[in-house]
C-alpha atoms as a PDB file:
ATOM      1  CA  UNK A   1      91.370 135.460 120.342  1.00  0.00           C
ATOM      2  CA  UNK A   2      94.340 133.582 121.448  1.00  0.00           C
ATOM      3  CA  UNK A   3      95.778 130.420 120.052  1.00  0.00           C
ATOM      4  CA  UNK A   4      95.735 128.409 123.160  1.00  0.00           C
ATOM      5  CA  UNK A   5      93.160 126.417 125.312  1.00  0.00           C
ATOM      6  CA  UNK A   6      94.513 125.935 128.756  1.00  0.00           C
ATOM      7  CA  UNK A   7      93.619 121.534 128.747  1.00  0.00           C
ATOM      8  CA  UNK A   8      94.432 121.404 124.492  1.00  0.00           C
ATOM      9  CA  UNK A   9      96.501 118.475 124.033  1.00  0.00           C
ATOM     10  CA  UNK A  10      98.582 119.234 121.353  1.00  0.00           C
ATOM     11  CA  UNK A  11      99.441 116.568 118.302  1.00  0.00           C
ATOM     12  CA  UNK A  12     101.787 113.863 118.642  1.00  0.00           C
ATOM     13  CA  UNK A  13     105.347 114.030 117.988  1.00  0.00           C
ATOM     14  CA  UNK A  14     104.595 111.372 115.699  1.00  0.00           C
ATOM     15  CA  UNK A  15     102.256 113.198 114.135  1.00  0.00           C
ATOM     16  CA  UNK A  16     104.668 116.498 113.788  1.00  0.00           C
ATOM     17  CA  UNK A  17     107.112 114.762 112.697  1.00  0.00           C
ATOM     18  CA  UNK A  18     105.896 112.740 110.008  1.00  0.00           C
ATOM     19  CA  UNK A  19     101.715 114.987 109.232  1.00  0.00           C
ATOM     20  CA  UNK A  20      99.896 111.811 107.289  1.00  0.00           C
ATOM     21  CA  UNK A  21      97.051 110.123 109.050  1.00  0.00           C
ATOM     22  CA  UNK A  22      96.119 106.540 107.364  1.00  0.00           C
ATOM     23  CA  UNK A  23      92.528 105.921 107.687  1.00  0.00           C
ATOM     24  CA  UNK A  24      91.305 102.406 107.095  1.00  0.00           C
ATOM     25  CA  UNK A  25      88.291 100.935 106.814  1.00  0.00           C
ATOM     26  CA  UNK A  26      87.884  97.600 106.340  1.00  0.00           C
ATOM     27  CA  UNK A  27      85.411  94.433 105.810  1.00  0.00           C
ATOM     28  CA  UNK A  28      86.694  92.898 109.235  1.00  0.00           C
ATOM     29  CA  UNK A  29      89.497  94.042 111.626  1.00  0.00           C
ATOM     30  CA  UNK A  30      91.411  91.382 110.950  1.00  0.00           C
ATOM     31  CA  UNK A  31      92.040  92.700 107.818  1.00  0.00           C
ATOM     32  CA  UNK A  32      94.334  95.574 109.989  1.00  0.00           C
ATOM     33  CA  UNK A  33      96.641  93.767 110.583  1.00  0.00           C
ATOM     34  CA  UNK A  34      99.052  93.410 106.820  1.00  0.00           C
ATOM     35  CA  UNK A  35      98.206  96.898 105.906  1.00  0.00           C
ATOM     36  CA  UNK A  36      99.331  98.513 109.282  1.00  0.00           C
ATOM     37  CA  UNK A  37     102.411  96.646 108.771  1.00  0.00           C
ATOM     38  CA  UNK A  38     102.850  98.231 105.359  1.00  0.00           C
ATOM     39  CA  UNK A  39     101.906 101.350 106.655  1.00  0.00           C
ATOM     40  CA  UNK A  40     104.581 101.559 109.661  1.00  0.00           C
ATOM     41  CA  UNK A  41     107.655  99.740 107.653  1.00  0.00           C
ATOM     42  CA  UNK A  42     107.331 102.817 104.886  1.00  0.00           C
ATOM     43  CA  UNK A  43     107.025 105.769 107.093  1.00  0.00           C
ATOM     44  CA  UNK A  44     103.370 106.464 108.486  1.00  0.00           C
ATOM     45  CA  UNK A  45     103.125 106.927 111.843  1.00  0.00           C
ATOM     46  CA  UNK A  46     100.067 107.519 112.538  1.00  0.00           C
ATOM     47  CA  UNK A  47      97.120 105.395 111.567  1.00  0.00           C
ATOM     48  CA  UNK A  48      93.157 105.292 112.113  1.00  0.00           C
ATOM     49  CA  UNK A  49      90.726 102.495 112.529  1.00  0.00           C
ATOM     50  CA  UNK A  50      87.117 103.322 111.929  1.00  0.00           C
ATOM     51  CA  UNK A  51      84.401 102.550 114.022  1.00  0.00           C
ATOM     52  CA  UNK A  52      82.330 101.350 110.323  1.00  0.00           C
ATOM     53  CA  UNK A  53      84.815  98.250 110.223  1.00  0.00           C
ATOM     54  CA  UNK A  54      82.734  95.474 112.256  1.00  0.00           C
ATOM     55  CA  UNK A  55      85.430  94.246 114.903  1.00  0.00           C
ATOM     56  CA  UNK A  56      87.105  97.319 115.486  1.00  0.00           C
ATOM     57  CA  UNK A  57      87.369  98.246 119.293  1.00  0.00           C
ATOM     58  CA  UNK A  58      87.656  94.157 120.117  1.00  0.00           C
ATOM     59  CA  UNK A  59      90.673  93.795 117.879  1.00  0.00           C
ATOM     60  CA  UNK A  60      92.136  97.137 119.008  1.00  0.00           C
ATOM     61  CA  UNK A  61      94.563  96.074 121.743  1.00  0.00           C
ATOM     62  CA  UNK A  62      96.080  92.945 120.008  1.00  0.00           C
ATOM     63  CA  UNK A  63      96.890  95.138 116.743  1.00  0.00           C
ATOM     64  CA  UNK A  64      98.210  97.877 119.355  1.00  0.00           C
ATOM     65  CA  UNK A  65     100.410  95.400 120.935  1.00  0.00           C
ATOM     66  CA  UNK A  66     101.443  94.031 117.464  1.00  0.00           C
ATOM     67  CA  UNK A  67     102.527  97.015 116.274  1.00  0.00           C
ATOM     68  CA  UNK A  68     104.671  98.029 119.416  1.00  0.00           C
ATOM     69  CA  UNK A  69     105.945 101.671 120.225  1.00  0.00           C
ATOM     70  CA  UNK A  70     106.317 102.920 116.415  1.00  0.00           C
ATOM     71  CA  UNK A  71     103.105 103.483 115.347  1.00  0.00           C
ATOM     72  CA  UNK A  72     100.129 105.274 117.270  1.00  0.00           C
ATOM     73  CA  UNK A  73      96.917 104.569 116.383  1.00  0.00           C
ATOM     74  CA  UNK A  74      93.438 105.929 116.862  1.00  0.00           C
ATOM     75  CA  UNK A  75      90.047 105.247 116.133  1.00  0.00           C
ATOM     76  CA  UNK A  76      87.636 107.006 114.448  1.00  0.00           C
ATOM     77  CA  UNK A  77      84.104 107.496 112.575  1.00  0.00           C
ATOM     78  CA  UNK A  78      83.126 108.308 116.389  1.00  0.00           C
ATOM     79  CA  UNK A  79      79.825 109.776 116.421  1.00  0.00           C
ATOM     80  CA  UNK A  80      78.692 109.284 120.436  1.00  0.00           C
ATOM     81  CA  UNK A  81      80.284 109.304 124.449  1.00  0.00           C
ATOM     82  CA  UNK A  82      79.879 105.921 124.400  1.00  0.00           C
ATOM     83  CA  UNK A  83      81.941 104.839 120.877  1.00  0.00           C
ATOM     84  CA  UNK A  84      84.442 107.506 122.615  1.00  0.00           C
ATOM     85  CA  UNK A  85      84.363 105.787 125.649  1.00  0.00           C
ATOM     86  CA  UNK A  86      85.137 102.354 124.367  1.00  0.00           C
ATOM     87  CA  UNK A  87      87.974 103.304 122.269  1.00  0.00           C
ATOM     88  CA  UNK A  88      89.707 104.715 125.111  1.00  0.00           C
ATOM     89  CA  UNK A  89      89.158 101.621 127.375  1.00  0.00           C
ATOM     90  CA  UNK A  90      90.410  99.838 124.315  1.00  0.00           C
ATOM     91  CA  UNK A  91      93.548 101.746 124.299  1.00  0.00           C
ATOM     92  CA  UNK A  92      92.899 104.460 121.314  1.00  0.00           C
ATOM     93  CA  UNK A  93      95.815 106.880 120.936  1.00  0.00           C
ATOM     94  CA  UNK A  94      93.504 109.693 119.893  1.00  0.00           C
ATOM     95  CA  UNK A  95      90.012 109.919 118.532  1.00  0.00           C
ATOM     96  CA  UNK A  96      88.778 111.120 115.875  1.00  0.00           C
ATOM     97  CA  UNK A  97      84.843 112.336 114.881  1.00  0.00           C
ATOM     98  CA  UNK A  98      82.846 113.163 111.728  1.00  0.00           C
ATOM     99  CA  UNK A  99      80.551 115.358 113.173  1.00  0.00           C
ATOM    100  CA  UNK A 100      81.211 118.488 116.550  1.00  0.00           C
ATOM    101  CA  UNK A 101      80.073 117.007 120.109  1.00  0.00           C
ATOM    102  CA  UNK A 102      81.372 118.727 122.480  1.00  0.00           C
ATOM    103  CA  UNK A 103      81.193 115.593 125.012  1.00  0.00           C
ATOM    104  CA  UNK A 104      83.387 113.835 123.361  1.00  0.00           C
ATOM    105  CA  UNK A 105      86.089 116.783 123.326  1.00  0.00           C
ATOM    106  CA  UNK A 106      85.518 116.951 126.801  1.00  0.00           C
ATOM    107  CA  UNK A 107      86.205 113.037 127.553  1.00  0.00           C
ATOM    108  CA  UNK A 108      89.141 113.076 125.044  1.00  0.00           C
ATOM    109  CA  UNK A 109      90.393 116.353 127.562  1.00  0.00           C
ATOM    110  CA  UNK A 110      89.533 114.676 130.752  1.00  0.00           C
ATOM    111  CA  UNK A 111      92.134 111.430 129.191  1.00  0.00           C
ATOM    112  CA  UNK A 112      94.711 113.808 127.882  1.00  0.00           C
ATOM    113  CA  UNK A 113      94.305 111.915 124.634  1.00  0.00           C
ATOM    114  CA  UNK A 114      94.331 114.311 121.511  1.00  0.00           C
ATOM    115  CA  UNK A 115      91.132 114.781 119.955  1.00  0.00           C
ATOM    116  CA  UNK A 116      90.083 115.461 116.113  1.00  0.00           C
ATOM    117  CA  UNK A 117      86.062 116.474 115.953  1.00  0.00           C
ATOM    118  CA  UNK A 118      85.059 117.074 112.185  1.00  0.00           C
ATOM    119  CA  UNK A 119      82.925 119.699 110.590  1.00  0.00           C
ATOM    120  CA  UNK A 120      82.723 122.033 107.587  1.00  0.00           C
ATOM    121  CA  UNK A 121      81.717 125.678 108.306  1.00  0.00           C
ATOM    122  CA  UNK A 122      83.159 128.359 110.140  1.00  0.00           C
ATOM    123  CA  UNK A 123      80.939 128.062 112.755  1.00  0.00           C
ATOM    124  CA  UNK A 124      81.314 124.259 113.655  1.00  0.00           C
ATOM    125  CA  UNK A 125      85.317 124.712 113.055  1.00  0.00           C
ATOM    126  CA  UNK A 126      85.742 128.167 115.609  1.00  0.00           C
ATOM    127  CA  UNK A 127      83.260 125.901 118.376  1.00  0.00           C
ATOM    128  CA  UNK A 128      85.090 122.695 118.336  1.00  0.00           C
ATOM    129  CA  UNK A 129      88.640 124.297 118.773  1.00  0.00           C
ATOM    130  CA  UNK A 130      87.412 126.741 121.396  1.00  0.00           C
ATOM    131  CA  UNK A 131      86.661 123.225 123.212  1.00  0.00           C
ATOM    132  CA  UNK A 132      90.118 122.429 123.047  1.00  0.00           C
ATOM    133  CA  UNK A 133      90.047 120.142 119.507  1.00  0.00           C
ATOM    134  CA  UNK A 134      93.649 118.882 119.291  1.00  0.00           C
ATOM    135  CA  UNK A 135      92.757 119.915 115.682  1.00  0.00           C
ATOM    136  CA  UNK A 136      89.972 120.350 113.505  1.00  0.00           C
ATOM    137  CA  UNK A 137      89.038 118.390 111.114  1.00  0.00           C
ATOM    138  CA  UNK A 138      87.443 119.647 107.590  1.00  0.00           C
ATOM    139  CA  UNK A 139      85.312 117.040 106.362  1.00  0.00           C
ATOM    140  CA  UNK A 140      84.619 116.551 103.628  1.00  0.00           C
ATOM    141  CA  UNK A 141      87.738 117.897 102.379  1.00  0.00           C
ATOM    142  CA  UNK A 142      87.281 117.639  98.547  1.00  0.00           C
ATOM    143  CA  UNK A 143      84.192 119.034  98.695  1.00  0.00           C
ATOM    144  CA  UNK A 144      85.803 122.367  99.230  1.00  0.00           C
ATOM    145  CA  UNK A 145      89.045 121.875  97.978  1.00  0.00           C
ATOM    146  CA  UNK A 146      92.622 123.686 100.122  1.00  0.00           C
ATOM    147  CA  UNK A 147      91.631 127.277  99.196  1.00  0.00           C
ATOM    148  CA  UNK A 148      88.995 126.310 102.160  1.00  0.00           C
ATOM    149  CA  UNK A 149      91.900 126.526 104.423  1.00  0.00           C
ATOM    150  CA  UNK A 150      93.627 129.715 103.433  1.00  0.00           C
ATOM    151  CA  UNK A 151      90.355 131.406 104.174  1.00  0.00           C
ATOM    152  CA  UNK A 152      89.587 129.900 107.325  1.00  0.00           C
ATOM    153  CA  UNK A 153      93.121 131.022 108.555  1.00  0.00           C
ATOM    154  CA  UNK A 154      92.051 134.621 107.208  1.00  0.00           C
ATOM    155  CA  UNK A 155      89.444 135.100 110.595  1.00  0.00           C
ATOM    156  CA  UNK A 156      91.167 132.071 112.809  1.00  0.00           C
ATOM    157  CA  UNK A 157      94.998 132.419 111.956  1.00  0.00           C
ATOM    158  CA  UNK A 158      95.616 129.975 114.949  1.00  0.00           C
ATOM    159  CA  UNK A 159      93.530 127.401 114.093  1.00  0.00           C
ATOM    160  CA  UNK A 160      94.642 124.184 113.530  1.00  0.00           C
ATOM    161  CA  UNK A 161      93.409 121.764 110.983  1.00  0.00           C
ATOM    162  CA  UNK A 162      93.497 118.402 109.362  1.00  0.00           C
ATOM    163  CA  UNK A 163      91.588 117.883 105.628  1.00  0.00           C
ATOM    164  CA  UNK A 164      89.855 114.562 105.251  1.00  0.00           C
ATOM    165  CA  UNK A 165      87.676 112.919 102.447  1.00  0.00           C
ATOM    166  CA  UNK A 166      89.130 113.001  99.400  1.00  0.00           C
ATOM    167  CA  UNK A 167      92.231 114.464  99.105  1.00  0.00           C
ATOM    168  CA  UNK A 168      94.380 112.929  96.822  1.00  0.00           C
ATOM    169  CA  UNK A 169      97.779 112.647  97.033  1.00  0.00           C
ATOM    170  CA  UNK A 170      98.313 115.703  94.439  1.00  0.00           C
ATOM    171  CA  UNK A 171      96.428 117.590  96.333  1.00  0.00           C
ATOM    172  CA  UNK A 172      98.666 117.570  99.502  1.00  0.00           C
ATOM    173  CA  UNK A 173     100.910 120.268  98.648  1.00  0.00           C
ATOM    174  CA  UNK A 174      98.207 122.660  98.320  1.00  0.00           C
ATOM    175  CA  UNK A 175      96.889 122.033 101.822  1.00  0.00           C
ATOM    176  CA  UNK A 176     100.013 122.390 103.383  1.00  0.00           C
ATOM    177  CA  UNK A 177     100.537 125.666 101.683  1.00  0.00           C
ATOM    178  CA  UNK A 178      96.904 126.452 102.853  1.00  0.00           C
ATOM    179  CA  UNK A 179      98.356 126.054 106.638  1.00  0.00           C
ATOM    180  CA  UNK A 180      97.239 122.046 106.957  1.00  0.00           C
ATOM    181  CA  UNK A 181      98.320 120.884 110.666  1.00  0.00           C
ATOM    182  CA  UNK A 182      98.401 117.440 108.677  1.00  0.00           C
ATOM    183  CA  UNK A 183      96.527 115.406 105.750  1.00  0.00           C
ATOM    184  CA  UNK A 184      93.805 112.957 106.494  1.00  0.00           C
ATOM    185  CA  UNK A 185      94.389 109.961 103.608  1.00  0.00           C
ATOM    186  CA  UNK A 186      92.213 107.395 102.785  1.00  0.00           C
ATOM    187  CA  UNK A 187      91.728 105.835  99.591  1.00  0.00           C
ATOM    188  CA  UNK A 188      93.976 107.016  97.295  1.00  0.00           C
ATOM    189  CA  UNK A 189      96.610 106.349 100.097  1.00  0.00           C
ATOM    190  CA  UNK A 190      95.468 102.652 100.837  1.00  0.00           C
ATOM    191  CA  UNK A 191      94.078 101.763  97.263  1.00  0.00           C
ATOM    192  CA  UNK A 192      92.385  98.096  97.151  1.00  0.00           C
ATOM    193  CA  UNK A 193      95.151  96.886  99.972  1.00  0.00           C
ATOM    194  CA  UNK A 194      92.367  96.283 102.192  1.00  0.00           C
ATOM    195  CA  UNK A 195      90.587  94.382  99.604  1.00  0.00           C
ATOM    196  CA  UNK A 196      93.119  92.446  98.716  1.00  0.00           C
ATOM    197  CA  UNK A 197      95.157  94.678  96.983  1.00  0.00           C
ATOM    198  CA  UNK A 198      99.004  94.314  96.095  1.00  0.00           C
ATOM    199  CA  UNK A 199     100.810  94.754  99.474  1.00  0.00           C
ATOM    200  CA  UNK A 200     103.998  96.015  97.524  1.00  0.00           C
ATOM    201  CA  UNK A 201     102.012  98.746  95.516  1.00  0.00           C
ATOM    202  CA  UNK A 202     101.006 100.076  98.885  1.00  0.00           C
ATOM    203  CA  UNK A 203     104.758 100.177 100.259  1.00  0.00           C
ATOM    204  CA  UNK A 204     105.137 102.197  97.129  1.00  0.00           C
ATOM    205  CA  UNK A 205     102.384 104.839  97.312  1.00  0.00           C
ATOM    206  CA  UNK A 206     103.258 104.991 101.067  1.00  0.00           C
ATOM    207  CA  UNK A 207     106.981 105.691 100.051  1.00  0.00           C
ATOM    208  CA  UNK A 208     105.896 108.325  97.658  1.00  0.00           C
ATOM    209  CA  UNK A 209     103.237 110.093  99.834  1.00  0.00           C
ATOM    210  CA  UNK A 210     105.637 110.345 102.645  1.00  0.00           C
ATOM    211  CA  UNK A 211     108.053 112.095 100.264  1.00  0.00           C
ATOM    212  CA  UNK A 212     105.360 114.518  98.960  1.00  0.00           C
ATOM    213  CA  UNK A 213     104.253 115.244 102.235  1.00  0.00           C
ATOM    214  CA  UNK A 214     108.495 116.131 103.399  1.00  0.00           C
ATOM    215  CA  UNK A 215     108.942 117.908 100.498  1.00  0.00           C
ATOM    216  CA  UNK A 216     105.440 119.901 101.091  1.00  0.00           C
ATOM    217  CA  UNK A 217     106.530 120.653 104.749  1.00  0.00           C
ATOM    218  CA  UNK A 218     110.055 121.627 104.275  1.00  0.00           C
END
């Protein structure tokens, strides 16, 4: 089976160069706006807004616009065409799903915007990259733990995927090991920030995080 889909858009530079994915989810959207800042001043390039967070596609452009060129953000928790649909109108960088529908792929392909559809088994993983997933994501990630990985690159050696849900930041070395495209952090990346959290102790566990994930990609 080869490696490549003819329409795959492959990940970011952004995302190559620097494999963490921020996922926040939030009380309001305007509650973005500090911990994006955090997030891009200490490294992360790459962050995603979930579709749970009331506001989210509305406040899209103005946070895109506030954070300029550096940072490339996506939305996610996308679960139908139409959530898809309004994210990219909104200006979405990527999208990203819990669940494998193959319509969504397809729109994300038809935009040349890179696409990560979530599942768990072999089955769901092997059908959303033979639609051309950027990446897959394995959700929920802790559930299975990075030994997940190794195996599924035993059958699918080109597959490319991101874990998400639950993986902590000592667990990122393993998953790189385990052939991780890139790690999928929520909590224990963003902590209480978007609660109203200590903005500095997030610069700090963004610092560090960025160094494990270097160090685990060197």
């Amino acid at each position: 089976m080869t490696s490549q889909y003819p329409q795959r858009i492959e990940p970011s530079e952004r995302l190559q160069r620097t494999p963490i994915i921020a996922v926040l989810r939030a009380k309001a959207a305007r509650d973005y706006d500090a911990v994006v800042d955090v997030l891009g001043q200490n490294g992360v390039c790459c962050v995603e807004l979930t579709l749970s967070t009331p506001g989210t596609i509305d406040h899209l452009p103005a946070l895109i616009q506030h954070a300029g060129d550096e940072l490339e953000i996506g939305v996610g928790t996308i679960t139908t065409v139409a959530d898809a649909q309004a994210a990219i109108d909104a200006g979405a960088k990527y999208l990203v799903t819990p669940v494998i529908n193959l319509d969504i792929i397809a729109l994300a392909l038809k935009h040349r915007l890179p696409v990560f559809p979530g599942g768990l088994t072999p089955t769901e993983l092997h059908s959303a990259w033979q639609a051309g997933a950027t990446a897959v994501k394995v959700f929920p990630a802790q559930t299975v733990g990075a030994k997940y990985g190794s195996h599924l690159r035993g059958p699918f050696p080109y597959l490319k995927f991101v874990p998400s849900g639950g993986v902590g930041l000592d667990d990122i070395p393993a998953w790189f090991q385990a052939g991780a495209t890139a790690v999928s952090l929520g909590g224990p990346l963003i902590g209480d920030a978007l609660r109203g959290g200590s903005l500095d102790e997030l610069a700090e566990r963004t610092k560090r995080t960025v160094e494990i994930v270097r160090k685990a990609t060197r």
